[in-house]
Protein backbone atom coordinates (compact mmCIF):
# COMPACT_ATOMS: atom_id res chain seq x y z
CA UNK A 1 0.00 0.00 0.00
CA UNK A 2 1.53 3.16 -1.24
CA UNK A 3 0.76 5.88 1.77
CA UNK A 4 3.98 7.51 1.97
CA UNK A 5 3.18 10.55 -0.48
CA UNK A 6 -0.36 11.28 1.35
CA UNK A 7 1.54 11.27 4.80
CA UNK A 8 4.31 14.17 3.40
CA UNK A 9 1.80 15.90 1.35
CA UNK A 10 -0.68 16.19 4.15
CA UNK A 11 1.63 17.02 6.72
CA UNK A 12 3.38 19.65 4.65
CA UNK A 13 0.39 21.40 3.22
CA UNK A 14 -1.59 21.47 6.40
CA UNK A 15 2.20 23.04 7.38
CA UNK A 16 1.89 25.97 5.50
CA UNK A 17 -2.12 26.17 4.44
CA UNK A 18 -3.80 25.16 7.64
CA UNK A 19 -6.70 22.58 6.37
CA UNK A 20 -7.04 23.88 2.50
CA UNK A 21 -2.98 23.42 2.50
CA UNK A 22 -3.56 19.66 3.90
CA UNK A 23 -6.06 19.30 1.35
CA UNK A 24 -4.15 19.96 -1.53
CA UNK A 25 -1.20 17.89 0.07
CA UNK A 26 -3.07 15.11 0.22
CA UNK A 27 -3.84 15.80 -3.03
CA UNK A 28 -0.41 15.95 -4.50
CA UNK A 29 0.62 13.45 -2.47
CA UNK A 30 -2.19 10.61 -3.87
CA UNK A 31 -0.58 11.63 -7.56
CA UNK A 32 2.93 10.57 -6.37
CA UNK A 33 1.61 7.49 -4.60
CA UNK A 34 -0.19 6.63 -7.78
CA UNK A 35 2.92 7.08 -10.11
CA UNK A 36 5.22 5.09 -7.74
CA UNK A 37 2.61 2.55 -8.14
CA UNK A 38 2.75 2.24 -11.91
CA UNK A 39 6.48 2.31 -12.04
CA UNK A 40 7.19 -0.52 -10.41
CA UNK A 41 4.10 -2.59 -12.50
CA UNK A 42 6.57 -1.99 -14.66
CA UNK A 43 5.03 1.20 -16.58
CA UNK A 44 6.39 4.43 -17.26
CA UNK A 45 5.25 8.26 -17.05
CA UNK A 46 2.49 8.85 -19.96
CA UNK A 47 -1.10 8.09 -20.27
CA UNK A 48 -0.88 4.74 -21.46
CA UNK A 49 2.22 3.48 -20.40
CA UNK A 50 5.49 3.18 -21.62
CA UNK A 51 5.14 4.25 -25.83
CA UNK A 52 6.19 2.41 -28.59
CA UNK A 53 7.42 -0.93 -28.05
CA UNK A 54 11.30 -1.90 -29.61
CA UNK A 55 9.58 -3.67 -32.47
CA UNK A 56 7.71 -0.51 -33.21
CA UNK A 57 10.52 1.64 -33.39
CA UNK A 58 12.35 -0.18 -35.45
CA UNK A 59 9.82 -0.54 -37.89
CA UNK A 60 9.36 3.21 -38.26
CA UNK A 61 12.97 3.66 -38.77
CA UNK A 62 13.04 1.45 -41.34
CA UNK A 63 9.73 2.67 -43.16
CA UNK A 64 11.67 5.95 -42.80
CA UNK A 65 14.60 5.28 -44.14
CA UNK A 66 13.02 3.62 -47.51
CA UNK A 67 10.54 6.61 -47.57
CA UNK A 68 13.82 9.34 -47.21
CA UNK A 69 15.50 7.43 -49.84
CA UNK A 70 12.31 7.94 -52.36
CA UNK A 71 12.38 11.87 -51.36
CA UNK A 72 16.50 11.78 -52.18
CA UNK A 73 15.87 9.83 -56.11
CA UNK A 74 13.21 12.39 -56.32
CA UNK A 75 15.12 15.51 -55.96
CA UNK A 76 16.69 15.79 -59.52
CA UNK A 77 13.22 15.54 -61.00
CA UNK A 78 11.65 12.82 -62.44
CA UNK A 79 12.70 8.89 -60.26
CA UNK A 80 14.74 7.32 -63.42
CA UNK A 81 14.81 3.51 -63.89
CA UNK A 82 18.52 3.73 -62.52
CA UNK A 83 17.59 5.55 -59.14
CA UNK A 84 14.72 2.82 -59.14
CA UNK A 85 17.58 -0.29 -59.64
CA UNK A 86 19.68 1.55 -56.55
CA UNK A 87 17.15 1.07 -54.10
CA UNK A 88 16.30 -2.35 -55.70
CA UNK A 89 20.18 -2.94 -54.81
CA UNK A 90 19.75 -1.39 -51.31
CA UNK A 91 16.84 -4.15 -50.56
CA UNK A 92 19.01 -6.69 -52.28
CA UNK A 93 21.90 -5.67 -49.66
CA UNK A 94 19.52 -6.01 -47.05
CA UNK A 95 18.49 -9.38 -48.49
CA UNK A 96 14.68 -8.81 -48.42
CA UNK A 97 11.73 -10.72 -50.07
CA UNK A 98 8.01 -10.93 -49.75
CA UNK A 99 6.06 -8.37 -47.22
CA UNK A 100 9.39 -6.90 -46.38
CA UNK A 101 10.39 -6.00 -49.82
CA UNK A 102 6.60 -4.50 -50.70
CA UNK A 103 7.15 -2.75 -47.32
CA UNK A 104 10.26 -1.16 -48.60
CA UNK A 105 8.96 -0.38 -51.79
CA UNK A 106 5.78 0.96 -50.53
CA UNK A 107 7.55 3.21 -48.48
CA UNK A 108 10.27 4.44 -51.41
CA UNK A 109 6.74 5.85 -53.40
CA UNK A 110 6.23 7.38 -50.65
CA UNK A 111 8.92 9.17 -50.49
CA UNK A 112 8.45 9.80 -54.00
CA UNK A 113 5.22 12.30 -53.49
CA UNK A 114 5.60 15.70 -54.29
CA UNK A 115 4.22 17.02 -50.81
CA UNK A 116 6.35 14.02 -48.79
CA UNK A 117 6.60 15.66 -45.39
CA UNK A 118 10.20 15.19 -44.99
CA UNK A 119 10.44 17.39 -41.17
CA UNK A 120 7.64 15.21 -39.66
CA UNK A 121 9.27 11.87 -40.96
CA UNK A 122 12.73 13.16 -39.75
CA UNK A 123 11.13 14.26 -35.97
CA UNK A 124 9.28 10.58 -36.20
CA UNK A 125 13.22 8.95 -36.78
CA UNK A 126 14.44 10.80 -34.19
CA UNK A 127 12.10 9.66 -32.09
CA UNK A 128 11.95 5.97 -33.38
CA UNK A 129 15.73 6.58 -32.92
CA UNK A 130 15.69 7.84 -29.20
CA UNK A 131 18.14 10.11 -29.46
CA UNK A 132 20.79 7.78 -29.88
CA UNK A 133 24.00 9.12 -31.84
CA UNK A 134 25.23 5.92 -33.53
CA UNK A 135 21.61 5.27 -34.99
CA UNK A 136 20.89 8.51 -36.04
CA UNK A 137 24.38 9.03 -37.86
CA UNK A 138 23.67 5.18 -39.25
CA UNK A 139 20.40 6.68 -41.24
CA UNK A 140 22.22 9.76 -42.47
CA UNK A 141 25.11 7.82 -43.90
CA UNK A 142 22.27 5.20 -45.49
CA UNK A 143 20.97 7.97 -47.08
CA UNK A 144 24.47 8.89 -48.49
CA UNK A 145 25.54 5.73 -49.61
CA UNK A 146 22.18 5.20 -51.18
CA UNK A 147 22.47 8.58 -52.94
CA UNK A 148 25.83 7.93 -53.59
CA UNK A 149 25.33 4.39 -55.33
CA UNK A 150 26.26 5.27 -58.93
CA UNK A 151 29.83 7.04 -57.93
CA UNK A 152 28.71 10.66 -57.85
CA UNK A 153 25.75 13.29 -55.96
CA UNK A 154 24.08 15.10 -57.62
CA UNK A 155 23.70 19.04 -56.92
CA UNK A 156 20.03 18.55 -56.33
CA UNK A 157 20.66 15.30 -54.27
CA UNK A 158 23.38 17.57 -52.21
CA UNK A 159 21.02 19.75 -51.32
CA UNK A 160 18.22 17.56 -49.87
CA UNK A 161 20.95 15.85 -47.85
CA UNK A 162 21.99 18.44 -46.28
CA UNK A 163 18.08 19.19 -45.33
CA UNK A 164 17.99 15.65 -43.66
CA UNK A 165 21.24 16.21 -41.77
CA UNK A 166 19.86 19.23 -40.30
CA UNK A 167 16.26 17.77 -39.39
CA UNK A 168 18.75 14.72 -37.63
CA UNK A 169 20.71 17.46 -35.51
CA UNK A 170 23.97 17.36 -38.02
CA UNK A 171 25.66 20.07 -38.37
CA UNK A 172 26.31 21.33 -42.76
CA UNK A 173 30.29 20.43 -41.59
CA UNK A 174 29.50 16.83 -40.24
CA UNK A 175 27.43 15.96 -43.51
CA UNK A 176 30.31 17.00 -45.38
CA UNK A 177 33.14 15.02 -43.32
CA UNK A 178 30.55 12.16 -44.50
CA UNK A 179 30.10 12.89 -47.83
CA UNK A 180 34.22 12.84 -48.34
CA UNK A 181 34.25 9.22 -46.19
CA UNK A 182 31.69 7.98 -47.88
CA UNK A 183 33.17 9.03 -51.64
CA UNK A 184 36.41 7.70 -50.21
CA UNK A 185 34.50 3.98 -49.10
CA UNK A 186 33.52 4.04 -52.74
CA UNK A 187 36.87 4.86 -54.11
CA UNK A 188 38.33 1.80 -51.95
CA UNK A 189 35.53 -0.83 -52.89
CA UNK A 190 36.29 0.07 -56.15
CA UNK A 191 40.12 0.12 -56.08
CA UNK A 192 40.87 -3.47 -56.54
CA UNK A 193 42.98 -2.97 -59.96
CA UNK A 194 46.11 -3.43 -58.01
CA UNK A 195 45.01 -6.61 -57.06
CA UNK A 196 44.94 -8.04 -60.73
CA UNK A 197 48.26 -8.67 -61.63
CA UNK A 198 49.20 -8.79 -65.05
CA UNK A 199 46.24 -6.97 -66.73
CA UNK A 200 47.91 -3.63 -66.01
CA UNK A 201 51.43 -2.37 -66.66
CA UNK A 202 53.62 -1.73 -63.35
CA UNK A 203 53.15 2.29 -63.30
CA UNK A 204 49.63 1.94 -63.73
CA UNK A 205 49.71 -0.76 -61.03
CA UNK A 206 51.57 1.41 -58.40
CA UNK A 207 49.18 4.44 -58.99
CA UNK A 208 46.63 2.23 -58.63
CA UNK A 209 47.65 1.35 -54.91
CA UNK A 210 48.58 4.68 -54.04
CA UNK A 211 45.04 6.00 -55.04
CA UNK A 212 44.11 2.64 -53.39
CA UNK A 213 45.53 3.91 -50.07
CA UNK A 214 44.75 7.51 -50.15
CA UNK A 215 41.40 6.19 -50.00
CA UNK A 216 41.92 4.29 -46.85
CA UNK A 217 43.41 7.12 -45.25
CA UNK A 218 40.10 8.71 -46.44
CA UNK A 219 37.70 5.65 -44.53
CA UNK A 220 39.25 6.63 -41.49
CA UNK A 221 39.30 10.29 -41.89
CA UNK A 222 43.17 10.64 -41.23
CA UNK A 223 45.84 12.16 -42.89
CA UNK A 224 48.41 10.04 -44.76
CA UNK A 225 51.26 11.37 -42.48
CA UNK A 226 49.06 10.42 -39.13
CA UNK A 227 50.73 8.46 -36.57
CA UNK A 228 50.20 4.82 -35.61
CA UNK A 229 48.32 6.25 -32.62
CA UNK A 230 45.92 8.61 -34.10
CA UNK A 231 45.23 5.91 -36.89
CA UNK A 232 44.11 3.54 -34.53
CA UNK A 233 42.48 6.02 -31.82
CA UNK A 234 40.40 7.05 -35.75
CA UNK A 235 39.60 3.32 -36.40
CA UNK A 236 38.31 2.36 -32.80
CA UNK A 237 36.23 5.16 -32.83
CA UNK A 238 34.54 4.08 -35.81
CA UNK A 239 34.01 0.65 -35.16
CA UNK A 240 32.42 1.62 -32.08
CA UNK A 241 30.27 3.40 -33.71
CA UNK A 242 29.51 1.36 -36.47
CA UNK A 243 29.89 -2.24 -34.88
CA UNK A 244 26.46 -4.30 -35.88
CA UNK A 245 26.26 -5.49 -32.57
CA UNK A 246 26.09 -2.34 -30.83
CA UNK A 247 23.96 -1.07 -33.52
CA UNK A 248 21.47 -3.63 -32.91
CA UNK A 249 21.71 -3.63 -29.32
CA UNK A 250 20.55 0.05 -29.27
CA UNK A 251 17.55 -0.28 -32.21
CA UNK A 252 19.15 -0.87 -35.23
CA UNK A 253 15.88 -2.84 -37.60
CA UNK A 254 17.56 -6.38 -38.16
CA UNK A 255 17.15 -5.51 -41.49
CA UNK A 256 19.65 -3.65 -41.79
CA UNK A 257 22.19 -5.88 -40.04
CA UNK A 258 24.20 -6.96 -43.87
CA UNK A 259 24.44 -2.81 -44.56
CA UNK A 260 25.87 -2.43 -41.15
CA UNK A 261 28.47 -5.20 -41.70
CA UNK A 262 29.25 -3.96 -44.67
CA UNK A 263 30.59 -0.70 -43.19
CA UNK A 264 32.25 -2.22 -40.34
CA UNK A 265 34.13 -4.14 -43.42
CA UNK A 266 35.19 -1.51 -44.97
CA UNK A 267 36.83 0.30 -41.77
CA UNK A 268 38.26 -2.77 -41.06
CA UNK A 269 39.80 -3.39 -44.47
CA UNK A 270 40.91 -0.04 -44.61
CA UNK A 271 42.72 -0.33 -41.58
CA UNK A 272 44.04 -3.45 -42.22
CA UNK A 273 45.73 -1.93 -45.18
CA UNK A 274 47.30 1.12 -43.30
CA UNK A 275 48.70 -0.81 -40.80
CA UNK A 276 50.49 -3.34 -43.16
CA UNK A 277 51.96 -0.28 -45.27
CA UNK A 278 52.59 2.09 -42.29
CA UNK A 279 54.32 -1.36 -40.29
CA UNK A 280 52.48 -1.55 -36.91
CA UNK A 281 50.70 -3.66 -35.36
């Protein structure tokens, strides 16, 4: 029985306001009482308990990010059958089929409408998101690499990005330090010609690995002439905050687990290739 609240509240109020003042304690009092009551059943401050479940939330997130995609294709004018095949490849990456696929490509129209309301669906992924850093930062740089698919960004596309950046709380700065990783991750995944000997003559072949490695340097955001300990202080700071595991841990739709690997990957490759060239361990 929950009786501590009416006790203070009564005793205080009749304190200071005589019988109206114990009253009104009382009153305040029954309202703590009551909330104490519901917390620990296990519910939480609101008017019908504790909001959107986990399952919820991710959903949302994931509607949004297919939706956000849409609004992206749609910003040089009319969706092309080649920004059409790049979210095709974005489900394919994701490996999804039947009511997840129509999901996604439900949601991709969507975005496609002429009066999408991008703010709202950007408040509702910060929400879905709750606040988290990694998650938020993991849709922004979906919408990049989406956008970002066929080696290039358009003006256009540049400009809506930097929109959803700003609705996500990222500053124009941080969406560029992305947009230069992200062309840089491309550059990299792309950069294997050093790795087919005798196709290529031996200049072409070193050029290749130096562009190969600026790159890298470019995955990590570091400078080619960093030391061993800002390289790796670089690369465990991204892999924290791009480890799957985490990612999922705090929200991340399971969906979206192969994307997420993917990235980790790529800092790890990149990495991998520093250290081997630079000599440490």
């Amino acid at each position: 029985m929950h009786i501590f609240g009416k006790i203070l509240g009564g005793f205080f109020g009749f304190l200071f306001g005589n019988v109206f003042g114990l009253f009104f304690g009382l009153f305040i009092g029954h309202q703590f009482d009551k909330a104490r009551r519901l917390n620990q059943a296990g519910f939480r401050s609101g008017a019908f308990g504790s909001g959107p479940s986990q399952t919820e939330r991710q959903e949302e997130f994931f509607k949004a990010a297919f939706a956000v995609m849409g609004h992206v294709a749609k910003a040089k004018g009319q969706v092309t059958a080649q920004e059409i095949q790049l979210a095709t490849t974005m489900m394919e990456r994701m490996n999804l089929h039947g009511e997840q696929r129509r999901a996604a490509q439900n949601a991709f129209r969507e975005g496609k409408d002429s009066g999408f309301p991008l703010d709202s669906v950007l408040e509702r992924v910060k929400i879905s998101a709750a606040g988290r850093f990694d998650l938020l930062q993991f849709f922004l740089e979906l919408q990049i690499s989406a956008a970002f698919a066929d080696g290039q960004i358009h003006p256009s596309e540049r400009d809506v990005l930097h929109k959803i950046a700003k609705g996500l709380g990222f500053s124009s700065a941080q969406l560029e330090q992305r947009l230069r990783m992200q062309e840089a991750a491309f550059r990299f995944q792309h950069g294997g010609g050093a790795h087919q000997g005798g196709q290529h003559s031996g200049a072409w072949q070193q050029e290749s690995q130096a562009d190969h490695l600026a790159a890298a340097y470019d995955v990590l955001d570091v400078s080619e002439n960093a030391e061993s300990k800002e390289i790796k202080r670089a690369y465990r700071k991204l892999m924290n905050e791009h480890h799957p595991d985490k990612l999922m841990a705090k929200g991340l739709p399971p969906e979206m687990m192969n994307v997420a690997k993917e990235k980790s990957q790529d800092i790890q490759n990149a990495y991998d290739l520093i250290k081997k060239v630079k000599g440490f361990k």
